[in-house]
N, C-alpha and C. Protein backbone atom coordinates (compact mmCIF):
# COMPACT_ATOMS: atom_id res chain seq x y z
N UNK A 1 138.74 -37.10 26.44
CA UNK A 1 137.45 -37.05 27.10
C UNK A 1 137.36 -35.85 28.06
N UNK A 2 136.27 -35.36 28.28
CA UNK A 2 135.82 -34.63 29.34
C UNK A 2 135.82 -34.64 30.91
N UNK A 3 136.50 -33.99 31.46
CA UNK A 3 136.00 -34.48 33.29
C UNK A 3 134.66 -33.68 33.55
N UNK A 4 133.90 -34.75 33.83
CA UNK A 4 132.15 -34.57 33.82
C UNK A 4 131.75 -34.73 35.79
N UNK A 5 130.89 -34.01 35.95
CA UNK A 5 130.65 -34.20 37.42
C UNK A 5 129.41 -34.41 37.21
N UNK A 6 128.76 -35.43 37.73
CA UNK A 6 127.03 -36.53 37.65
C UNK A 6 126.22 -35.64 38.57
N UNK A 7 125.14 -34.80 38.71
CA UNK A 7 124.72 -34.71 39.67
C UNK A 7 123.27 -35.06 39.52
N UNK A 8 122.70 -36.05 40.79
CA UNK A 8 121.32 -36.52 41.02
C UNK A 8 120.72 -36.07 41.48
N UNK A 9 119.22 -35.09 41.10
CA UNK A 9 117.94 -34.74 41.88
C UNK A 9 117.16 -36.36 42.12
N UNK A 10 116.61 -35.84 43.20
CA UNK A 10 116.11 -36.80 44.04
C UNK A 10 114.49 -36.33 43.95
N UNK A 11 114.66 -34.89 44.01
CA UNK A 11 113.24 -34.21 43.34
C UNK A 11 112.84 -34.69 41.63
N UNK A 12 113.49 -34.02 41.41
CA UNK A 12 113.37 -34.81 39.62
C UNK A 12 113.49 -36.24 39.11
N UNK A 13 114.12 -36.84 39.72
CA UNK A 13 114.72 -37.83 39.58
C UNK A 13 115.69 -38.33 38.21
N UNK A 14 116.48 -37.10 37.59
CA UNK A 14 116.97 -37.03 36.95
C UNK A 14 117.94 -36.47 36.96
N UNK A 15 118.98 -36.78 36.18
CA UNK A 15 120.63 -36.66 36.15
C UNK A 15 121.26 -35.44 35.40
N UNK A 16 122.08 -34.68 35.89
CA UNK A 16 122.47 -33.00 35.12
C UNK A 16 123.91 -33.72 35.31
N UNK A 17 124.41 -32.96 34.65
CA UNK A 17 125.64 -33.44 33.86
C UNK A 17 126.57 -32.26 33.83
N UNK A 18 128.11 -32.25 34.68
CA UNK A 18 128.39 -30.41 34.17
C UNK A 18 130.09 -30.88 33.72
N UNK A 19 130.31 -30.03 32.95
CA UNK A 19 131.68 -30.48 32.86
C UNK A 19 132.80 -29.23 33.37
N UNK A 20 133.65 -30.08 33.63
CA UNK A 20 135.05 -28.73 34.63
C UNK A 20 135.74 -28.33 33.41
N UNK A 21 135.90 -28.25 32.00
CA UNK A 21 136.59 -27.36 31.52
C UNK A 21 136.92 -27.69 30.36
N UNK A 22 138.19 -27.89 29.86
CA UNK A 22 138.64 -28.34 28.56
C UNK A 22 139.06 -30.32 28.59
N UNK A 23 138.86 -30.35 27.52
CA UNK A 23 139.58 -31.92 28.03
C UNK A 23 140.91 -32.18 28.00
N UNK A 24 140.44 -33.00 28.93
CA UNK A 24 142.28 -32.96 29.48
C UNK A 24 142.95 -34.73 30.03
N UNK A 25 141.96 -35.56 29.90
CA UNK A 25 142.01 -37.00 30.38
C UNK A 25 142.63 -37.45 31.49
N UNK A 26 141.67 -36.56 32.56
CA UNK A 26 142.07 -35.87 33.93
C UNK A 26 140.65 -37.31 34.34
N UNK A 27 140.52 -38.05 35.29
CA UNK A 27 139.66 -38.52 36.25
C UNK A 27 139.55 -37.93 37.36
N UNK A 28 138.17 -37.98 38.00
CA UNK A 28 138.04 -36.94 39.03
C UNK A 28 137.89 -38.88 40.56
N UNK A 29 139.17 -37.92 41.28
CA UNK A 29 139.06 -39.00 42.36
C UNK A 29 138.47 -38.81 43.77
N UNK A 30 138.20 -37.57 43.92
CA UNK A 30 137.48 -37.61 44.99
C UNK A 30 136.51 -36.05 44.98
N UNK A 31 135.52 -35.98 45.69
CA UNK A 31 134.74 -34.88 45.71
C UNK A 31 134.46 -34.39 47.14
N UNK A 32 133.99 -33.26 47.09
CA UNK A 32 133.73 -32.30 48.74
C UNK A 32 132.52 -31.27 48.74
N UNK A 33 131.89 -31.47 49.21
CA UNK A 33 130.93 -30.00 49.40
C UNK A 33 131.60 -29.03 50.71
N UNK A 34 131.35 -27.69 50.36
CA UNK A 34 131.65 -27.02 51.43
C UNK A 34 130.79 -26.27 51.27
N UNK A 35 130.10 -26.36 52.29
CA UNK A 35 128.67 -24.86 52.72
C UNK A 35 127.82 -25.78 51.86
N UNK A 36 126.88 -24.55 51.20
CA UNK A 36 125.45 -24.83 50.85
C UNK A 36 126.01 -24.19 49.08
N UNK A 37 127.29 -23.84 48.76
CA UNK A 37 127.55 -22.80 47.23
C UNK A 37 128.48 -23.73 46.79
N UNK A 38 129.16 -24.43 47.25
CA UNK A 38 130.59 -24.65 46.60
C UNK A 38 130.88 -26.15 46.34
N UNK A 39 131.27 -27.13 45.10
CA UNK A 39 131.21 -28.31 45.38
C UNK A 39 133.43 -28.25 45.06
N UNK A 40 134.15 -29.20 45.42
CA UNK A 40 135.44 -29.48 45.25
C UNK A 40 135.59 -30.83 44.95
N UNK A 41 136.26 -30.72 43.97
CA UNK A 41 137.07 -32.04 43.29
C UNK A 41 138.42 -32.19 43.11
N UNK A 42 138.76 -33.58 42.97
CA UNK A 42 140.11 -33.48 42.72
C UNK A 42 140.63 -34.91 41.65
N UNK A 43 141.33 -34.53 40.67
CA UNK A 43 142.00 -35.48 39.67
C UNK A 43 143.86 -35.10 40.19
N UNK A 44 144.28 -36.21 39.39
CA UNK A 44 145.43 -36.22 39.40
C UNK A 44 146.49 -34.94 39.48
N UNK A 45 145.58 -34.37 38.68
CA UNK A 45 146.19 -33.24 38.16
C UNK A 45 145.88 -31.32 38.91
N UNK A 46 144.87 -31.41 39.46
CA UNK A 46 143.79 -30.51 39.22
C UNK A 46 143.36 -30.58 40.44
N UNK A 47 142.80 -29.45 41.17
CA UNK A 47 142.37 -29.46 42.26
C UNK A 47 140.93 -28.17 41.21
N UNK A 48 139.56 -28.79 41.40
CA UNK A 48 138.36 -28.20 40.61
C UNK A 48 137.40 -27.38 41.71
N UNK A 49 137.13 -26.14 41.71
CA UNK A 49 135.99 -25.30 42.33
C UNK A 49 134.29 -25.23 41.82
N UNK A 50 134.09 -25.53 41.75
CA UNK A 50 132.23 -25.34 41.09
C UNK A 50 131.22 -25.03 41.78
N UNK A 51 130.72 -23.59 41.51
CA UNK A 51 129.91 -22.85 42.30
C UNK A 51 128.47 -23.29 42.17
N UNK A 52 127.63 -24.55 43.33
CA UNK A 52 126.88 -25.17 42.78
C UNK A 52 125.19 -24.38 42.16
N UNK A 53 124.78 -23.30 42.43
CA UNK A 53 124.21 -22.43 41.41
C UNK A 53 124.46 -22.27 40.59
N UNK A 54 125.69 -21.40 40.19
CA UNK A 54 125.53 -20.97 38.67
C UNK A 54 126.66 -21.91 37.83
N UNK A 55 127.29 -22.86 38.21
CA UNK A 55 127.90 -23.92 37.86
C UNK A 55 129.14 -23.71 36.99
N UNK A 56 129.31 -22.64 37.59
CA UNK A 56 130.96 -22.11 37.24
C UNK A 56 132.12 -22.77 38.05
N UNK A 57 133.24 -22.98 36.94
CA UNK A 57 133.78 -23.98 37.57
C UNK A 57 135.92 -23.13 37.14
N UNK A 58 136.23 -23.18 38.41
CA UNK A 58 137.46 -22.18 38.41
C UNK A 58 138.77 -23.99 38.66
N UNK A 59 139.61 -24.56 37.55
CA UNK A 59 140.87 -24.84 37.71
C UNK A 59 141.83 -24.30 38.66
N UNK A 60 142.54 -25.12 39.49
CA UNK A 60 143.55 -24.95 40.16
C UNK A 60 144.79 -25.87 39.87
N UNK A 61 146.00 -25.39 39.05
CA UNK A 61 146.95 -26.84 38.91
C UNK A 61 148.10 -26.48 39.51
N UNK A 62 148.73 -27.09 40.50
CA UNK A 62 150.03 -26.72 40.83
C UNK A 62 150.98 -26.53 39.48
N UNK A 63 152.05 -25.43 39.36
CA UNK A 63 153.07 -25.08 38.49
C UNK A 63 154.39 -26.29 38.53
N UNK A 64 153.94 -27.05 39.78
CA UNK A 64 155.22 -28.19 40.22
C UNK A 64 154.84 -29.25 40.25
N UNK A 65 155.46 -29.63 39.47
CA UNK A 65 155.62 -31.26 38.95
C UNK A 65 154.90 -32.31 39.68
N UNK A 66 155.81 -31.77 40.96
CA UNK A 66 155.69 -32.36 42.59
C UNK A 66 154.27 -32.35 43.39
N UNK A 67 153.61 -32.11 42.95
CA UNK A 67 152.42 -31.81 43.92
C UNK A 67 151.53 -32.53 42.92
N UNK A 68 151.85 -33.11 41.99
CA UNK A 68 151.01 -33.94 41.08
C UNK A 68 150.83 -35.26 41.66
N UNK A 69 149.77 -35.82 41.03
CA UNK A 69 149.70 -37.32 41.30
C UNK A 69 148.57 -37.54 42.49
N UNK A 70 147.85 -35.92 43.01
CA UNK A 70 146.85 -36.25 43.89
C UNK A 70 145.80 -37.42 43.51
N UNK A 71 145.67 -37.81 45.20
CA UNK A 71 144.67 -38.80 45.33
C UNK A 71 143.44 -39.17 45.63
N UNK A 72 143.31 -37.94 46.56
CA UNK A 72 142.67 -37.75 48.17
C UNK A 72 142.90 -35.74 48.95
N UNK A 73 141.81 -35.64 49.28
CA UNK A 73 141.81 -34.53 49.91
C UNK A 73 141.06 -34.34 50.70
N UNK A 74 140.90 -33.20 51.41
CA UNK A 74 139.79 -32.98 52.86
C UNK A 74 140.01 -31.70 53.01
N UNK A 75 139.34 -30.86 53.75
CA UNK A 75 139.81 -29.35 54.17
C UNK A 75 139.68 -29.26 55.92
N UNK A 76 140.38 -28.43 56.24
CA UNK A 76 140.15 -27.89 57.59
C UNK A 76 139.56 -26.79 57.53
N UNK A 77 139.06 -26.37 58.89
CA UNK A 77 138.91 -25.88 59.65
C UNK A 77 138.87 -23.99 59.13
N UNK A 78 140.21 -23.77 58.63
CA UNK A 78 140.34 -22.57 58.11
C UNK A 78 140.13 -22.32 56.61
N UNK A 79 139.38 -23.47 55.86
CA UNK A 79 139.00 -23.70 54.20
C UNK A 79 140.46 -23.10 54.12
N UNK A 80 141.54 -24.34 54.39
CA UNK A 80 143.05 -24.22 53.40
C UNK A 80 142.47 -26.33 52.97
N UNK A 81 143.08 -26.60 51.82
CA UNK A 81 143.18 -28.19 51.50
C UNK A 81 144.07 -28.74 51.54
N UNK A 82 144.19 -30.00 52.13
CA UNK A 82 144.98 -31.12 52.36
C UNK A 82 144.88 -31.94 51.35
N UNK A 83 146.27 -31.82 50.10
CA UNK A 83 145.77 -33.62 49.32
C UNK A 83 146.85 -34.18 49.57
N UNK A 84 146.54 -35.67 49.34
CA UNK A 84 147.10 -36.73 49.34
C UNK A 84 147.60 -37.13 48.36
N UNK A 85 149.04 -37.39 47.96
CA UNK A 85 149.29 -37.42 46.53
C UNK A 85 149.75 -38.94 46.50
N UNK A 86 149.86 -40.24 45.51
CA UNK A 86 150.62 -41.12 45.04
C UNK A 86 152.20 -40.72 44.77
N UNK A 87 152.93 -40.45 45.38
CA UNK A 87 154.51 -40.60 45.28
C UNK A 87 154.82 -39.37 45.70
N UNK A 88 154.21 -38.36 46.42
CA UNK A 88 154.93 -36.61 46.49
C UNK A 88 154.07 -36.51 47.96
N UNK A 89 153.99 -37.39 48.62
CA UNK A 89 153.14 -37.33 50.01
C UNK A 89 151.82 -36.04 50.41
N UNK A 90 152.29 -34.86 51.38
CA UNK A 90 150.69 -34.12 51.48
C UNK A 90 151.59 -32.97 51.10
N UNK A 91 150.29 -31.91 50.42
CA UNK A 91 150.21 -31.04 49.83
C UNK A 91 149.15 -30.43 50.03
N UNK A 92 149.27 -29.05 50.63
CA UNK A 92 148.98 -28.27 51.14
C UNK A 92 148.28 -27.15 50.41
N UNK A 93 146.91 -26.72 50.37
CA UNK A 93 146.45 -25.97 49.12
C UNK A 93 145.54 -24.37 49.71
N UNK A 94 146.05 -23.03 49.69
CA UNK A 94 145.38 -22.26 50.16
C UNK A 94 144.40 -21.63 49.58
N UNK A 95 143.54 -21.56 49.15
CA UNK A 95 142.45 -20.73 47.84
C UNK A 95 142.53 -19.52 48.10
N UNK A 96 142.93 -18.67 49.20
CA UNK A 96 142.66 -17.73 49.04
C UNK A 96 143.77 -17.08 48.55
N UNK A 97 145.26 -17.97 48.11
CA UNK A 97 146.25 -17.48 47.72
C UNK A 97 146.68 -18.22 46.16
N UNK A 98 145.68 -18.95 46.58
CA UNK A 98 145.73 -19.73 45.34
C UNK A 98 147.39 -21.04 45.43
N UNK A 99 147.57 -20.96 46.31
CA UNK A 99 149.30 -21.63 46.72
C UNK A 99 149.00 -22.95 46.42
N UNK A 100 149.86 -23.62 45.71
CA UNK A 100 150.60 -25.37 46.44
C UNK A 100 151.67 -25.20 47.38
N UNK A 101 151.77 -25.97 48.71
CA UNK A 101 152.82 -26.55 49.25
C UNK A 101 153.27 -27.55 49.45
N UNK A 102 154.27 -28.33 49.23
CA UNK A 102 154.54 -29.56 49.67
C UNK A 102 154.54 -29.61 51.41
N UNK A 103 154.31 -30.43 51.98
CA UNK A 103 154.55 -30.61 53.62
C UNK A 103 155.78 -31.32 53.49
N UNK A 104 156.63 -30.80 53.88
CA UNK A 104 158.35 -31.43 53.84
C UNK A 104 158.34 -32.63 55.05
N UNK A 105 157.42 -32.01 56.21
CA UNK A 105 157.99 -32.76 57.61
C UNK A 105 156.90 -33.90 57.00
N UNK A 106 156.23 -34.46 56.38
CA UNK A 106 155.44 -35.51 55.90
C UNK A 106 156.98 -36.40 55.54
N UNK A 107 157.51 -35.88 54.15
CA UNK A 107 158.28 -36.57 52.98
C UNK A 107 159.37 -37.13 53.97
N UNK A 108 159.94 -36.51 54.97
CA UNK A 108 160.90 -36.24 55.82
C UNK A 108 160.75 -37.77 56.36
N UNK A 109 159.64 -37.96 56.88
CA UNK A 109 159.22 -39.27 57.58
C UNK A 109 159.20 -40.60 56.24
N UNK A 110 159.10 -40.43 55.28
CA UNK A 110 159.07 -41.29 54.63
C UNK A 110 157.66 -41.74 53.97
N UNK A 111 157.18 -40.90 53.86
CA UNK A 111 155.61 -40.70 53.87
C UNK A 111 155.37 -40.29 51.90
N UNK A 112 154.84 -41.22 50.91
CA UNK A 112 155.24 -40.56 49.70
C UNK A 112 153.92 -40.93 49.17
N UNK A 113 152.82 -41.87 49.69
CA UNK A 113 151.82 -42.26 48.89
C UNK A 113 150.35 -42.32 50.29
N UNK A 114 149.73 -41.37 49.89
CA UNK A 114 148.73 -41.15 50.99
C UNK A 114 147.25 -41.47 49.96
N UNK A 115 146.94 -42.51 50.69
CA UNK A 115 145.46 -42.86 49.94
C UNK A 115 144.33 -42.10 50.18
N UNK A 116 144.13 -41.78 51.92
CA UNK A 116 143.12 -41.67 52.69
C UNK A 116 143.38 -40.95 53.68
N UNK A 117 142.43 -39.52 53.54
CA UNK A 117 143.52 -38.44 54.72
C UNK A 117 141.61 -38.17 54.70
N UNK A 118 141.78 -37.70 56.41
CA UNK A 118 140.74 -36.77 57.39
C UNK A 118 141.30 -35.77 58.17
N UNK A 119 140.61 -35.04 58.30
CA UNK A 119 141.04 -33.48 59.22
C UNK A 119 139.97 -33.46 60.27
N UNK A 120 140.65 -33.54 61.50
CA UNK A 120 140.10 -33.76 62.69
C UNK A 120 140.87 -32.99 63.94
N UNK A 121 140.26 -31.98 64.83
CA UNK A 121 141.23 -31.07 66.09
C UNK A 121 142.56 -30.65 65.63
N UNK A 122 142.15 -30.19 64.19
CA UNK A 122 143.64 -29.19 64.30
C UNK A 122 144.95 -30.35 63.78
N UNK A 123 144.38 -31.36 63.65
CA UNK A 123 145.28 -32.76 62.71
C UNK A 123 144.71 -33.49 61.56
N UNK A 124 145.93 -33.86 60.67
CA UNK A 124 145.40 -34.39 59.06
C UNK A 124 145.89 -35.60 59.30
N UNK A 125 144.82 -36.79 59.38
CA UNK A 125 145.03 -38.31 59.69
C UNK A 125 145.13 -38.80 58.75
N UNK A 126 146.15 -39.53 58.05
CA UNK A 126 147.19 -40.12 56.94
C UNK A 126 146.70 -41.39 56.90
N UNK A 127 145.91 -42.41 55.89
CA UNK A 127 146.19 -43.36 56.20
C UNK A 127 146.73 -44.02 54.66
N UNK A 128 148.08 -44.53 54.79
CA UNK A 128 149.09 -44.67 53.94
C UNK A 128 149.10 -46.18 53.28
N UNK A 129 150.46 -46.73 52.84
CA UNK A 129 150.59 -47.94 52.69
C UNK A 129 151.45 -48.70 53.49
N UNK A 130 152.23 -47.72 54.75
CA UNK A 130 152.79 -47.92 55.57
C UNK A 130 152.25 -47.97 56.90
N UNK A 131 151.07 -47.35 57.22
CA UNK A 131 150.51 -47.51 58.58
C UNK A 131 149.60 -46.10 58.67
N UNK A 132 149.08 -45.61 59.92
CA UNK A 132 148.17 -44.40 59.64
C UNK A 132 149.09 -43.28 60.82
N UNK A 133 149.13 -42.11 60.03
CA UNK A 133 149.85 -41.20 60.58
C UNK A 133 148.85 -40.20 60.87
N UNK A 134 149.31 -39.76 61.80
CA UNK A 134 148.51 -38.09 62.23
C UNK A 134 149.57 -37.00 61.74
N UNK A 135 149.32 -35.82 61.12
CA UNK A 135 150.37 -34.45 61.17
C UNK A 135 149.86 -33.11 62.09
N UNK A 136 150.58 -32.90 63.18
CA UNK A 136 149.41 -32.14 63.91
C UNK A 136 150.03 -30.35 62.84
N UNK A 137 149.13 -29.92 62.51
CA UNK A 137 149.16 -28.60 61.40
C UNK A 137 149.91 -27.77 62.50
N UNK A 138 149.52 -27.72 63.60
CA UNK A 138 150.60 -26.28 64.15
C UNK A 138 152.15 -26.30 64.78
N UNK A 139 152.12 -28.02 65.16
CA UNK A 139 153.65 -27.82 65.60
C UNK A 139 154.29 -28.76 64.58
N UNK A 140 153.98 -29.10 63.66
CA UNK A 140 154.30 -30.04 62.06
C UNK A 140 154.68 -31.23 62.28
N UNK A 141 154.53 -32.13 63.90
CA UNK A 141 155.21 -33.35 64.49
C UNK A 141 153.88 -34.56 63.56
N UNK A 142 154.54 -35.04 63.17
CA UNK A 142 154.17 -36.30 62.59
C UNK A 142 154.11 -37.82 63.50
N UNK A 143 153.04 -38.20 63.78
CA UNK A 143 152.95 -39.33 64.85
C UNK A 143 152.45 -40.66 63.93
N UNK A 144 153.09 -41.92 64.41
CA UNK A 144 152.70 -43.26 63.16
C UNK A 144 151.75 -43.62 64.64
N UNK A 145 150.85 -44.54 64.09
CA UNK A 145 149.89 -45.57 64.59
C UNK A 145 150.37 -46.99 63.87
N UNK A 146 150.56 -47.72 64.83
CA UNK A 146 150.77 -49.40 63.97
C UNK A 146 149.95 -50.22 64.55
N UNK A 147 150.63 -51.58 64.53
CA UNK A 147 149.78 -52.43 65.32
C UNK A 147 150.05 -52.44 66.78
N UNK A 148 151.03 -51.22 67.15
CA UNK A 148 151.45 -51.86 68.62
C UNK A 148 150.46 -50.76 69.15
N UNK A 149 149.34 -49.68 68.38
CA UNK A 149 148.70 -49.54 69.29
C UNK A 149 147.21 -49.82 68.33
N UNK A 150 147.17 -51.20 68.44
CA UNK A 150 145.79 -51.36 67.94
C UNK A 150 145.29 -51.66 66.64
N UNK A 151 145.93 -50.72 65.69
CA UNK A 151 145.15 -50.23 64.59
C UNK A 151 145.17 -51.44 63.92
N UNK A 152 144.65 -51.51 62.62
CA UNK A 152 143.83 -52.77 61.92
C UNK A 152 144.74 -53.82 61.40
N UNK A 153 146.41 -52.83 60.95
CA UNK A 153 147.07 -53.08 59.70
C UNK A 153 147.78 -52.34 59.11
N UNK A 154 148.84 -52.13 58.79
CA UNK A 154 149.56 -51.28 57.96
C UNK A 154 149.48 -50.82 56.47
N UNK A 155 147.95 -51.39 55.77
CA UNK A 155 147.64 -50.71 54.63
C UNK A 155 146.00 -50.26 54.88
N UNK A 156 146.26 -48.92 54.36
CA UNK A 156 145.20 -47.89 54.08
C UNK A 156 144.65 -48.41 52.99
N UNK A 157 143.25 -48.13 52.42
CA UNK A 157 142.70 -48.65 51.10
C UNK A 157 142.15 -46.98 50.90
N UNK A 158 142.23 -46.59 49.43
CA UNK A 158 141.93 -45.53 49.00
C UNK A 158 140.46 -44.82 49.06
N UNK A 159 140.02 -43.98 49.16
CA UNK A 159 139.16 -43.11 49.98
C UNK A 159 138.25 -44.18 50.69
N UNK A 160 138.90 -44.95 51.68
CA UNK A 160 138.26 -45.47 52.55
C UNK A 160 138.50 -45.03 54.31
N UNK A 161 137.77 -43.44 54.42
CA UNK A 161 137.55 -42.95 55.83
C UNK A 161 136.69 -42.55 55.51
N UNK A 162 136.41 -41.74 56.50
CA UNK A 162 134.93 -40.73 57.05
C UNK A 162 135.33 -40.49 58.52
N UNK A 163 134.65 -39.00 58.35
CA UNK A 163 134.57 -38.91 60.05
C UNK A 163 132.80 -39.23 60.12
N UNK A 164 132.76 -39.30 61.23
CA UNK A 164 131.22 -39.74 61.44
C UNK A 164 130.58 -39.19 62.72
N UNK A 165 129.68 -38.97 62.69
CA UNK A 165 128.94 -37.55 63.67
C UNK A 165 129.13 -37.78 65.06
N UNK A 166 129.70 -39.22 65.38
CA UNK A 166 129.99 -39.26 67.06
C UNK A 166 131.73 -38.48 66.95
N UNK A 167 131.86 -38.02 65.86
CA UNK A 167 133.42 -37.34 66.08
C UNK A 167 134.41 -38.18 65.70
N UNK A 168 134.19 -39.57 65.53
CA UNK A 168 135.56 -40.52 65.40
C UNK A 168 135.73 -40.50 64.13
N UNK A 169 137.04 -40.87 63.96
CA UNK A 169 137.83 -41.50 62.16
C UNK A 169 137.69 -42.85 62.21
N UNK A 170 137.04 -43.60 60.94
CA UNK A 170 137.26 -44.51 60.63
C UNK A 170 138.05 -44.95 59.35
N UNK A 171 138.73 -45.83 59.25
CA UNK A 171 139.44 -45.94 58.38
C UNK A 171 139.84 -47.11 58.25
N UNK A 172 139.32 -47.49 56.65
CA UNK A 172 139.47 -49.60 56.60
C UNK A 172 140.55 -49.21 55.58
N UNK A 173 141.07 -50.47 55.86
CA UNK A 173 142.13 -51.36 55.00
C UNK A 173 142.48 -52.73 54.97
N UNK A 174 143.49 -53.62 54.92
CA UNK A 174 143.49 -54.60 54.42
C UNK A 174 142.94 -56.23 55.51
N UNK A 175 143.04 -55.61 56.86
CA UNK A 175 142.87 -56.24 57.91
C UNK A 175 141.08 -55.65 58.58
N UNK A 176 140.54 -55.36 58.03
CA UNK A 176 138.98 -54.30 58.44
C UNK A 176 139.34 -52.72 58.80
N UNK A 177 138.95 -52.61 59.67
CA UNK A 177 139.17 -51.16 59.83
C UNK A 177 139.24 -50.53 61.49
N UNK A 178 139.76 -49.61 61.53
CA UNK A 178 140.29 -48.92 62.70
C UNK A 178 139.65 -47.15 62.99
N UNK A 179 139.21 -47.38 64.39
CA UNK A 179 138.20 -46.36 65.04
C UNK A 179 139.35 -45.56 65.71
N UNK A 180 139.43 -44.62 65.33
CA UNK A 180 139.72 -43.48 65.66
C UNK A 180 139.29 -42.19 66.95
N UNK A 181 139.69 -42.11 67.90
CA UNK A 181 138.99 -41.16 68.88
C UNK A 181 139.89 -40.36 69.21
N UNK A 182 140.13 -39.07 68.86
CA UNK A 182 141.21 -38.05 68.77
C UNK A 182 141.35 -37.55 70.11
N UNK A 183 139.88 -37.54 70.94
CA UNK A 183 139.82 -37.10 72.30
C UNK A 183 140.29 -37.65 73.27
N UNK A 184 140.65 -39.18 73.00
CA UNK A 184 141.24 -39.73 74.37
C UNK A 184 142.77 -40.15 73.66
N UNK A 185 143.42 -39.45 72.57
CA UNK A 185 144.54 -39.98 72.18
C UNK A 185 145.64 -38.75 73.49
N UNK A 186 146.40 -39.52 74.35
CA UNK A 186 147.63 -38.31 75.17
C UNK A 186 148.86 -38.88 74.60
N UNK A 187 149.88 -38.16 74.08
CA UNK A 187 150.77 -38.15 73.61
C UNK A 187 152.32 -38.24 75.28
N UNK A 188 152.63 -39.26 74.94
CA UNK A 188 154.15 -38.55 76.40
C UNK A 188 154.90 -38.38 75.81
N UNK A 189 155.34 -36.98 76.31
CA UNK A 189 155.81 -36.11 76.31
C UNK A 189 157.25 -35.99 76.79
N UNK A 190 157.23 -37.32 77.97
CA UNK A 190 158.57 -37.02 78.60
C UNK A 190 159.94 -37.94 78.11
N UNK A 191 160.74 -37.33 77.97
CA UNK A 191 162.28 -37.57 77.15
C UNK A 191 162.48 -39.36 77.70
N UNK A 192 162.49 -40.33 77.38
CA UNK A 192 163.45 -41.35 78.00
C UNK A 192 164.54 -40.88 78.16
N UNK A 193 165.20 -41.79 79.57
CA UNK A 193 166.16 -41.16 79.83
C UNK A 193 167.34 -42.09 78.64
């Protein structure tokens, strides 16, 4: 089969239909607009570009094994992508180099199946099957959230976040869901003795 992307006018009220490429029995699991030109997808396999005018559509597949199995993605700040993979944790995607990276200090923690990731102040919020992690991108420290501060539950449910225009992450899973406010999170800092 084809990986087909649905798109609905609301003016027309009718359905255009585009497809990303050759078939490949690829499912598309999550989608992104960026700007007002560009739509992003992502299958298992495949990280998809489609220029929403002229509906050209540019493949991206990691060469490594390892970076397969995406789930979930988001972009920051500097248009680099964050996915979330089923068993190879986050993976790191630059377009303008065209790169995969694995994030080691993710795997390191024990981190291998990410359902549900947001990019929020310069951090990619994890929410896993183990609990919800933050990775802050510039100093690579990986922080867990459990129940001892709050959060809902220790399972994430798959693309179930959003950030939402008051700025917070939300993010349900198996217990409801957990509000996120990045601005009043302070980290201590100081060593126990």
């Amino acid at each position: 089969p084809w990986t087909v992307i649905s798109y609905f006018s609301f003016r027309t009220r009718q359905f255009s239909h585009y497809t990303l490429g050759e078939p490949d029995n690829n499912y598309l699991f999550d989608l992104q607009r960026q700007g007002e030109d560009t739509l992003w997808a992502v299958s298992r396999q495949a990280l998809y570009c489609m220029d929403i005018h002229t509906h050209v559509v540019k493949k991206m597949q990691p060469s490594d094994s390892a970076c397969l199995g995406i789930s979930t993605f988001c972009s920051d700040d500097s248009g680099c992508f964050w996915l979330g993979t089923l068993g190879y944790g986050l993976v790191h995607f630059d377009p303008t180099i065209s790169e995969f990276r694995i994030i080691d200090d993710i795997r390191r923690q024990g981190i291998s199946s990410i359902y549900t990731i947001c990019h929020d102040r310069g951090n990619i919020w994890l929410g896993t099957d183990h609990g919800l992690y933050c990775y802050d991108i510039a100093s690579g420290r990986v922080s867990r959230f459990d129940s001892d501060e709050n959060t809902q539950g220790q399972v994430y449910y798959p693309l179930a976040s959003l950030k939402g225009q008051d700025g917070k992450l939300y993010f349900g899973g198996t217990n409801g869901f957990t509000q996120v406010d990045s601005r009043v999170i302070v980290y201590n800092t100081t060593q126990p003795r």
